[in-house]
N, C-alpha and C. Protein backbone atom coordinates (compact mmCIF):
# COMPACT_ATOMS: atom_id res chain seq x y z
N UNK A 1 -21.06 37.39 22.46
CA UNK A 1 -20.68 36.46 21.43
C UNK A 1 -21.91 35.67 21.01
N UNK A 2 -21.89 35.26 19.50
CA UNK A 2 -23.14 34.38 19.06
C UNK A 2 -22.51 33.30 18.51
N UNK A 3 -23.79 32.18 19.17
CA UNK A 3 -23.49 31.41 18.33
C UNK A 3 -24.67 30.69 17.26
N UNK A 4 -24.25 29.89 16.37
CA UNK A 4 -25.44 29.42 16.00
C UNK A 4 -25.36 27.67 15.77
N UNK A 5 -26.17 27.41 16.27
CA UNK A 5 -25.83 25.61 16.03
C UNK A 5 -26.84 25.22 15.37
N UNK A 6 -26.55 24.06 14.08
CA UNK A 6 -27.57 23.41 13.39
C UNK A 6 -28.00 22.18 13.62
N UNK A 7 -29.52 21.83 13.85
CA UNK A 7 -29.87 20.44 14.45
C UNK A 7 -30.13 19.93 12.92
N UNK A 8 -30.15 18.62 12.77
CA UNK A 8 -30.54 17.97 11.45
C UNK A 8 -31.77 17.40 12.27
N UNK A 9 -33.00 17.36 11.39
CA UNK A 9 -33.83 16.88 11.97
C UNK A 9 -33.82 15.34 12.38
N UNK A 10 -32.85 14.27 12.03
CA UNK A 10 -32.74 13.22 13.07
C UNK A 10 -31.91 13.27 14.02
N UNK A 11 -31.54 14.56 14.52
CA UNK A 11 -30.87 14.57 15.92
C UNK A 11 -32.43 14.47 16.77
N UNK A 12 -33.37 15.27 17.21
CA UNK A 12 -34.43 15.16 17.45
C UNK A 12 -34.26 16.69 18.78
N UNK A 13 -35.39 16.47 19.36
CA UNK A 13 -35.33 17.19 20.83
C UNK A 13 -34.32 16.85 21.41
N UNK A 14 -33.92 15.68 21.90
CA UNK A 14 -33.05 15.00 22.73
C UNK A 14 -32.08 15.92 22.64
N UNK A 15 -31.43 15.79 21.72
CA UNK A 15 -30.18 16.86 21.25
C UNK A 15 -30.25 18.18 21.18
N UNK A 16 -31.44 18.37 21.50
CA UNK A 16 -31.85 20.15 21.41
C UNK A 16 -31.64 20.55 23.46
N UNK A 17 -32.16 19.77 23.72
CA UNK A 17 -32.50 19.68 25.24
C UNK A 17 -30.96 19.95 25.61
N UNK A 18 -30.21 18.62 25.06
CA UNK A 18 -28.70 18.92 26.33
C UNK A 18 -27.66 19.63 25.45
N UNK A 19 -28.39 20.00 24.23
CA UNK A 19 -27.49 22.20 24.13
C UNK A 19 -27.88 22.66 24.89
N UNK A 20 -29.13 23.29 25.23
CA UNK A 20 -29.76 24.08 26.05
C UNK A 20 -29.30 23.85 27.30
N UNK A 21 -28.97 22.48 28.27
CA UNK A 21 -28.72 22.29 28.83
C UNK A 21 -27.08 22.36 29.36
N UNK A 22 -26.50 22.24 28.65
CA UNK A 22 -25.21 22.68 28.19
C UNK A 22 -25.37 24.29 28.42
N UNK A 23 -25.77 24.72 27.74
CA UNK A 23 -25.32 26.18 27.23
C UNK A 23 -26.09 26.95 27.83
N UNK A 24 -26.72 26.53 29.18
CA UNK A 24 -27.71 27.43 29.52
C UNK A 24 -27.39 29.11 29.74
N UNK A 25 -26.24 30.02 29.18
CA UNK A 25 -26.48 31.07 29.15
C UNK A 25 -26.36 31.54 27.97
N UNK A 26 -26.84 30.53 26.59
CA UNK A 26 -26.86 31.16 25.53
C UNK A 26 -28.21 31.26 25.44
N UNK A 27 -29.05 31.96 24.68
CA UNK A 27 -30.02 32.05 24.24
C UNK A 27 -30.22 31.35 22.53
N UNK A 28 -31.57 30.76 22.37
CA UNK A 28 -31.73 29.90 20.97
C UNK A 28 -32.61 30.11 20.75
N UNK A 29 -32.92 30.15 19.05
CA UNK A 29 -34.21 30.33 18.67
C UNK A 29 -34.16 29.28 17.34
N UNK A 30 -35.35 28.50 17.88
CA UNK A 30 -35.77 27.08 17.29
C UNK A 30 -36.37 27.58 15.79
N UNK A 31 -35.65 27.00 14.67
CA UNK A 31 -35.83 26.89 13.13
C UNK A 31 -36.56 26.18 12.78
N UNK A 32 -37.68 25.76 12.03
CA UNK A 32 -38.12 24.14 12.08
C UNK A 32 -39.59 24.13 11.04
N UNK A 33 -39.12 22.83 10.55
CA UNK A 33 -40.48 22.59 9.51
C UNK A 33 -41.91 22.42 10.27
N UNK A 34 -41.65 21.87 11.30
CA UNK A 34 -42.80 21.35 12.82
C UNK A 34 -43.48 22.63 12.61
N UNK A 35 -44.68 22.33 12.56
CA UNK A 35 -45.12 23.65 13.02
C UNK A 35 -46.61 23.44 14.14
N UNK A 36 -46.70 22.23 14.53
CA UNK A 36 -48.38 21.67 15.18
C UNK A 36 -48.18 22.48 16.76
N UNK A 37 -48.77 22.42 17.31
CA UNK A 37 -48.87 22.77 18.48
C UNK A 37 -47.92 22.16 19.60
N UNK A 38 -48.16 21.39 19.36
CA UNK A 38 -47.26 19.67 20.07
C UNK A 38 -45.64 20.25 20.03
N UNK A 39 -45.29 20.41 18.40
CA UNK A 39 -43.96 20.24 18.45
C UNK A 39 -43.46 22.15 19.37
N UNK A 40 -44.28 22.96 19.40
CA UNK A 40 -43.81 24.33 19.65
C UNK A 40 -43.89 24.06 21.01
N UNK A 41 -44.91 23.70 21.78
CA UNK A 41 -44.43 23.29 22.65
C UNK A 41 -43.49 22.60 23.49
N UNK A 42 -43.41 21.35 23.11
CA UNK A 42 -42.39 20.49 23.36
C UNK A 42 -41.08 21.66 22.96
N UNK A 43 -40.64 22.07 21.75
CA UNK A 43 -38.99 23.04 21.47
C UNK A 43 -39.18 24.07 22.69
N UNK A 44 -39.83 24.60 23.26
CA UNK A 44 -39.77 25.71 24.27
C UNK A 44 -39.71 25.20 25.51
N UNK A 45 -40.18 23.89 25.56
CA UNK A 45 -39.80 23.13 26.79
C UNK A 45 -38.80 22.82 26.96
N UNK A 46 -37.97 22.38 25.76
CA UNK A 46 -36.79 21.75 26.16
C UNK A 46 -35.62 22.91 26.48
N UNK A 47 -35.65 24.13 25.80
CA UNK A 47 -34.80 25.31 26.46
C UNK A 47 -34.85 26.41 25.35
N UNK A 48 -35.45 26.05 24.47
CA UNK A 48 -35.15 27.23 23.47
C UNK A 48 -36.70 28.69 23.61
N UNK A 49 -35.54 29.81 23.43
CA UNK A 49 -36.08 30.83 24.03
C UNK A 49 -37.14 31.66 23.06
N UNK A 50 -37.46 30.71 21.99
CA UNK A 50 -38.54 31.34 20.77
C UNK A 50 -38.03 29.67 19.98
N UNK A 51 -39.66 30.12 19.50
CA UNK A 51 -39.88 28.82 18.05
C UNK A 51 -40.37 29.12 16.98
N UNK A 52 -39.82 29.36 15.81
CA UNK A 52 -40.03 29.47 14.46
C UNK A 52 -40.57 28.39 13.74
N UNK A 53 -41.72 28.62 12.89
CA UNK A 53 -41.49 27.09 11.94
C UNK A 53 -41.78 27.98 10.67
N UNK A 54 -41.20 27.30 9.72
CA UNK A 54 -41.24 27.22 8.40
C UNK A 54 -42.59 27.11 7.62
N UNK A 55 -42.73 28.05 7.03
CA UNK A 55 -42.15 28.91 5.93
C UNK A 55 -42.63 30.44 7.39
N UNK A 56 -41.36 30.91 7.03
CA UNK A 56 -41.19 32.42 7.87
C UNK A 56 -41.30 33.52 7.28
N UNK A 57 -41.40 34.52 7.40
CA UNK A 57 -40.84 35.91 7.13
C UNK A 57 -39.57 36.54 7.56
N UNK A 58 -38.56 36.95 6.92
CA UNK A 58 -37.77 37.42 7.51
C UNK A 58 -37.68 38.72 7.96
N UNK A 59 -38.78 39.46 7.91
CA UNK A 59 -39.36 40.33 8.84
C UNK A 59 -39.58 39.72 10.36
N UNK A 60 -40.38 38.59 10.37
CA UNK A 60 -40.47 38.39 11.40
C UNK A 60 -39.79 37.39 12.35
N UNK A 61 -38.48 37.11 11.50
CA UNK A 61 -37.31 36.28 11.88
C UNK A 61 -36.62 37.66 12.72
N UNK A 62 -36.19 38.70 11.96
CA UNK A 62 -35.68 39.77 12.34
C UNK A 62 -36.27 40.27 13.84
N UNK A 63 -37.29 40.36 13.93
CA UNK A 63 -38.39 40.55 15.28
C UNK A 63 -38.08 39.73 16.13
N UNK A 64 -38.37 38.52 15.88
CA UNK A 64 -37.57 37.57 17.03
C UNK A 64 -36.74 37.68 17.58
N UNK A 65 -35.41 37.79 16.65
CA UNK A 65 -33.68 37.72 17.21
C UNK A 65 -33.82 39.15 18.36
N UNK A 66 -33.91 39.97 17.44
CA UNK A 66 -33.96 41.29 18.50
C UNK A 66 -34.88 41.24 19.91
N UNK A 67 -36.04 40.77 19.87
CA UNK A 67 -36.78 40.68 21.15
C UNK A 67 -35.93 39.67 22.14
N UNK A 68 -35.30 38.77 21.10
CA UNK A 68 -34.15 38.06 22.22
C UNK A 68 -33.03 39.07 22.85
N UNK A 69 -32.33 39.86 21.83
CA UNK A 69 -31.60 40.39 22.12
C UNK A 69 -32.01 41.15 22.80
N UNK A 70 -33.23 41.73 22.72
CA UNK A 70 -33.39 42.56 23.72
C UNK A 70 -33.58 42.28 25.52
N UNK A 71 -33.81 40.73 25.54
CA UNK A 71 -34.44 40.79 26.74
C UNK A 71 -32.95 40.08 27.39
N UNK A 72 -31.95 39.83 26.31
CA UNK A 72 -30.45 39.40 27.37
C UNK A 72 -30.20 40.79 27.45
N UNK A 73 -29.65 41.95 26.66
CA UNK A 73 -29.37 43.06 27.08
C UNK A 73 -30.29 43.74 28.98
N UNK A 74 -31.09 43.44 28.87
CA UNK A 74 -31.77 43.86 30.28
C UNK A 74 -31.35 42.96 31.05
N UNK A 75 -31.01 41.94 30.84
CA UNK A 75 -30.84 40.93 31.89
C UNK A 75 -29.17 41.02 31.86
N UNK A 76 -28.24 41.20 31.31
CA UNK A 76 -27.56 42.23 31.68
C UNK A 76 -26.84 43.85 32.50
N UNK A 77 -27.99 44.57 31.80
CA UNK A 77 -27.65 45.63 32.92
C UNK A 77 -28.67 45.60 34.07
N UNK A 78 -29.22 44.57 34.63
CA UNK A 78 -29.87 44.45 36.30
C UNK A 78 -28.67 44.15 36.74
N UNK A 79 -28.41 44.88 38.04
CA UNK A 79 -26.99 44.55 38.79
C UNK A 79 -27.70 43.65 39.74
N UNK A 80 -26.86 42.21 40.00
CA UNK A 80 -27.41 41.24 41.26
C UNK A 80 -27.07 41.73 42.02
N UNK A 81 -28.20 41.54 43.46
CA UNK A 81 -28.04 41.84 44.56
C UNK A 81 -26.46 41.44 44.90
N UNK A 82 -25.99 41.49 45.65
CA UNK A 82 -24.85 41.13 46.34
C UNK A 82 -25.17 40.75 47.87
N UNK A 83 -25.06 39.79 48.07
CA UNK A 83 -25.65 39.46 48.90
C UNK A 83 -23.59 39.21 49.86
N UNK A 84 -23.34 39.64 51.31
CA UNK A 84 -22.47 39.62 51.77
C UNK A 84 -22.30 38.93 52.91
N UNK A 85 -21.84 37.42 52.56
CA UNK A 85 -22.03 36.39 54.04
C UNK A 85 -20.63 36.15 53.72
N UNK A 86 -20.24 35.12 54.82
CA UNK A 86 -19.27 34.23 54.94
C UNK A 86 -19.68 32.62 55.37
N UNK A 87 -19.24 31.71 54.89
CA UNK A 87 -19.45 30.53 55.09
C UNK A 87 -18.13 29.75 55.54
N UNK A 88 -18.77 28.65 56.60
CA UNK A 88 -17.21 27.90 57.14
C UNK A 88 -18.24 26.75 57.29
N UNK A 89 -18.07 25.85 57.00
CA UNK A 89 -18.88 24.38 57.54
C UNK A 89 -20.15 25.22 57.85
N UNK A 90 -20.65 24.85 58.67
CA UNK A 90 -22.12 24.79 59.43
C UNK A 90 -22.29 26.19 60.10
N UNK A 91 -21.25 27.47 60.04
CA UNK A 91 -21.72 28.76 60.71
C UNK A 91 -21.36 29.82 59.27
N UNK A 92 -22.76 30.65 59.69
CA UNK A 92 -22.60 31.43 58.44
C UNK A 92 -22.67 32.68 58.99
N UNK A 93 -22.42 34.06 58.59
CA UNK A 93 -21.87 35.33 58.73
C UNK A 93 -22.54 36.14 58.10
N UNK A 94 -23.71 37.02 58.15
CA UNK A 94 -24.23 37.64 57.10
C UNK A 94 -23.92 39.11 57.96
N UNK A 95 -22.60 39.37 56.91
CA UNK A 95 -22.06 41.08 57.41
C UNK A 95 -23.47 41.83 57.54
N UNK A 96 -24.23 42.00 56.24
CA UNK A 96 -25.12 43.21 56.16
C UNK A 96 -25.83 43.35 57.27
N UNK A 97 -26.53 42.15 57.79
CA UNK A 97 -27.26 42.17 58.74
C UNK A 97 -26.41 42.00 60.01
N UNK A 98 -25.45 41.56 59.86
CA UNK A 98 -24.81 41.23 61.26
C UNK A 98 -25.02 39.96 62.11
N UNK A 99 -25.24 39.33 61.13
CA UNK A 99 -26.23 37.73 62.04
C UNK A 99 -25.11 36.93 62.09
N UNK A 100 -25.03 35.80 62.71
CA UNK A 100 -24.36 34.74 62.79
C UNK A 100 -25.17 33.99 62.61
N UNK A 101 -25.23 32.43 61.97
CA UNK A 101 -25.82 31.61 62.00
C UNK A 101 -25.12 29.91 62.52
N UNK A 102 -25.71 29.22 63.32
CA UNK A 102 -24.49 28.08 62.93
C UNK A 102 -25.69 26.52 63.77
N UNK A 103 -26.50 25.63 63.08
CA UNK A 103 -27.05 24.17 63.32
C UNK A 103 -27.93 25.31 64.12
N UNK A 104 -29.37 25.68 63.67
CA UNK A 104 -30.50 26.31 64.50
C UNK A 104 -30.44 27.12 65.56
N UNK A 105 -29.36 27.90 65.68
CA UNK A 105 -28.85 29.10 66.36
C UNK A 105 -28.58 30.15 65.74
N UNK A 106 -29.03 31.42 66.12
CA UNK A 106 -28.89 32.76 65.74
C UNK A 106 -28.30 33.55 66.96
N UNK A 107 -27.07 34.31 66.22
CA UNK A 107 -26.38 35.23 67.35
C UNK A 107 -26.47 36.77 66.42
N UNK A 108 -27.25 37.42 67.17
CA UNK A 108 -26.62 39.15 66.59
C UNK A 108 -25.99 40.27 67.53
């Protein structure tokens, strides 16, 4: 699913930050008249995953979106480890290995 959200430029970073922060499994790509060094930095700091400034190409607007898309699609099909414990308070169970753990004790 996409979405797209519009900042007015007196929302500022602030408001860019706790989308990103919010939404941390969307991916964003920053629109913007800014174009100094300062401000591209600062937009990629705060969470957005590419920075555009104005005046663009939409050739190379097109390039962007897709290199995004491309790099959630991979991050997609990597299967996470699965990692297979059990937890109860303070003793933990790691089937794969067979360990017990529980306050600086190990039983296998």
């Amino acid at each position: 699913m996409s979405w797209i959200f519009v900042f007015r430029s007196s929302m500022g970073l602030k408001s860019v930050a706790a989308y990103a922060r919010a939404l941390r499994t969307r991916r964003f790509l920053m629109l913007t008249a800014r174009a100094s060094e300062l401000d591209r930095v600062l937009g990629l700091e705060t969470g957005a995953d590419d920075y555009l400034a104005k005046p663009f190409s939409v050739v190379e607007f097109a390039a962007r979106v897709k290199a995004i898309l491309r790099r959630v699609e991979q991050l997609a099909r990597r299967s996470p480890v699965q990692l297979r414990s059990l937890r109860a308070g303070d003793l933990e169970i790691d089937l794969d290995r067979r360990i017990a753990r529980a306050r600086d004790r190990c039983w296998n």
